[in-house]
Protein backbone atom coordinates (compact mmCIF):
# COMPACT_ATOMS: atom_id res chain seq x y z
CA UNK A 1 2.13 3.62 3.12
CA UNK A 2 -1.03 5.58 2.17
CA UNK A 3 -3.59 6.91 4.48
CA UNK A 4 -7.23 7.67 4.23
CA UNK A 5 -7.92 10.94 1.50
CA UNK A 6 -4.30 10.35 -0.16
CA UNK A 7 -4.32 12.57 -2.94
CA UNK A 8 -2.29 9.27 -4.57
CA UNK A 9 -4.94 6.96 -3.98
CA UNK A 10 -7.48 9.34 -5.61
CA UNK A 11 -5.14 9.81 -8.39
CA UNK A 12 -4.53 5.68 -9.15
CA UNK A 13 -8.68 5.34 -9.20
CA UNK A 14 -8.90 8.19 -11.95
CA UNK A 15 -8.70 7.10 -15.29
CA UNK A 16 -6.56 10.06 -16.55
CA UNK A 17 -3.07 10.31 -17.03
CA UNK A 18 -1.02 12.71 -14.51
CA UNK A 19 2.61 12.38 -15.67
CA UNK A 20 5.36 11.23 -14.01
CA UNK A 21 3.53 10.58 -10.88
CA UNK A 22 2.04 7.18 -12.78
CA UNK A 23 5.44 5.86 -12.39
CA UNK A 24 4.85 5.78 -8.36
CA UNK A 25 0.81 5.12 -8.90
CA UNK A 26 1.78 1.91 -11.17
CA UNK A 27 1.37 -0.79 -7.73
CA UNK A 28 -1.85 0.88 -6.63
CA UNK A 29 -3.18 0.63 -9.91
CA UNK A 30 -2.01 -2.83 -9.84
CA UNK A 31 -3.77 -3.42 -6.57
CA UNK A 32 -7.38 -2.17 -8.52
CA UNK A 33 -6.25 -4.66 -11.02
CA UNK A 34 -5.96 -7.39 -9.06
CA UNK A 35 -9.10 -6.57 -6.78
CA UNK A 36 -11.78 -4.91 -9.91
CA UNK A 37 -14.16 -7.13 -8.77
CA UNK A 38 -14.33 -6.65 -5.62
CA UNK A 39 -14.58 -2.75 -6.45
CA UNK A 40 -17.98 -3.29 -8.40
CA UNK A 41 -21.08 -1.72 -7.18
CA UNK A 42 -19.63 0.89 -4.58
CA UNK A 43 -19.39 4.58 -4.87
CA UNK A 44 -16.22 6.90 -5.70
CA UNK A 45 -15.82 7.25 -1.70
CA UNK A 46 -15.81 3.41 -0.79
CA UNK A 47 -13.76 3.07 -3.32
CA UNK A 48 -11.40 4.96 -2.04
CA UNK A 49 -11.31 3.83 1.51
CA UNK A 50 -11.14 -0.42 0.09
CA UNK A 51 -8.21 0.88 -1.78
CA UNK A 52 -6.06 2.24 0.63
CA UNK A 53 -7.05 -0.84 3.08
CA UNK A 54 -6.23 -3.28 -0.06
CA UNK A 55 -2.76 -1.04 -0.83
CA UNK A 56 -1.41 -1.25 2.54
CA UNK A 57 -2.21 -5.20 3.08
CA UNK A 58 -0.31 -5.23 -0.38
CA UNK A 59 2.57 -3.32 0.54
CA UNK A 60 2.77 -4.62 4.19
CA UNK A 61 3.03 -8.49 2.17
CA UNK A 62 5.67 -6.70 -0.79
CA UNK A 63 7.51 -5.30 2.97
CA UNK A 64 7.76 -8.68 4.35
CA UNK A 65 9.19 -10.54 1.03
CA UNK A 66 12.35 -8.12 1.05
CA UNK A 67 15.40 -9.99 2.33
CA UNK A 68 15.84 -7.53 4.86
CA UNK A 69 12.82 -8.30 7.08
CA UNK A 70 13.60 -12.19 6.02
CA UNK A 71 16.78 -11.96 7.36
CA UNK A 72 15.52 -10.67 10.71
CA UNK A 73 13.07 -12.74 10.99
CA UNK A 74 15.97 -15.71 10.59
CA UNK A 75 17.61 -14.07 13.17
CA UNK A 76 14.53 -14.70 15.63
CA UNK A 77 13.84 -10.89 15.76
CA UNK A 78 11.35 -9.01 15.56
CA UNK A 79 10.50 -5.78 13.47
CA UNK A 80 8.46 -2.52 14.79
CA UNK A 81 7.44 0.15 12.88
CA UNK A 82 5.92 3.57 14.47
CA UNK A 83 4.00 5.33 12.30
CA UNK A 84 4.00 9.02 14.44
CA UNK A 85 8.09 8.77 13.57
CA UNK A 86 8.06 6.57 10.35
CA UNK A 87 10.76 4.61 12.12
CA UNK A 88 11.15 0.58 11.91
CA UNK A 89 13.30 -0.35 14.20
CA UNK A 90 14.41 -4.09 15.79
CA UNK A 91 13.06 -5.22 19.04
CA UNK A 92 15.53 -7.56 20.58
């Protein structure tokens, strides 16, 4: 996940190449992609903020499509994640 001032997120908005880090930028700068429009008219900083909101709301959907959260949910579990310990753990 990506938090407000990532250094990542400020990266993937640049139009400048910055080596093999634009292997690990490629889904944020998929998320501009798929949201340019909605970038339009708002300065650098707004920018930045919408895309770390729109990156995590991608992620948190890419997070929920793997098999291992399916099969949990299948199960009739549930799924917590803390972010202080970066820990997702099942609740019973």
């Amino acid at each position: 996940m990506w938090s407000y001032g990532c250094g990542g997120i400020k990266a993937a908005l640049e139009n400048q190449e910055h080596g093999l880090i634009d292997n690990w930028l490629r889904h944020v700068k998929d998320v501009i992609r798929f949201n340019a429009r909605l970038f339009e008219g708002f300065e650098h900083d707004r920018k930045l903020g919408l895309l770390c909101e729109f990156n995590v709301k991608e992620q948190v959907k890419n997070i929920c499509n793997t098999t291992v959260v399916k099969n949990v949910w299948k199960q009739g579990k549930t799924l917590l994640y803390t972010a202080a310990s970066t820990v997702l753990k099942m609740v019973f």
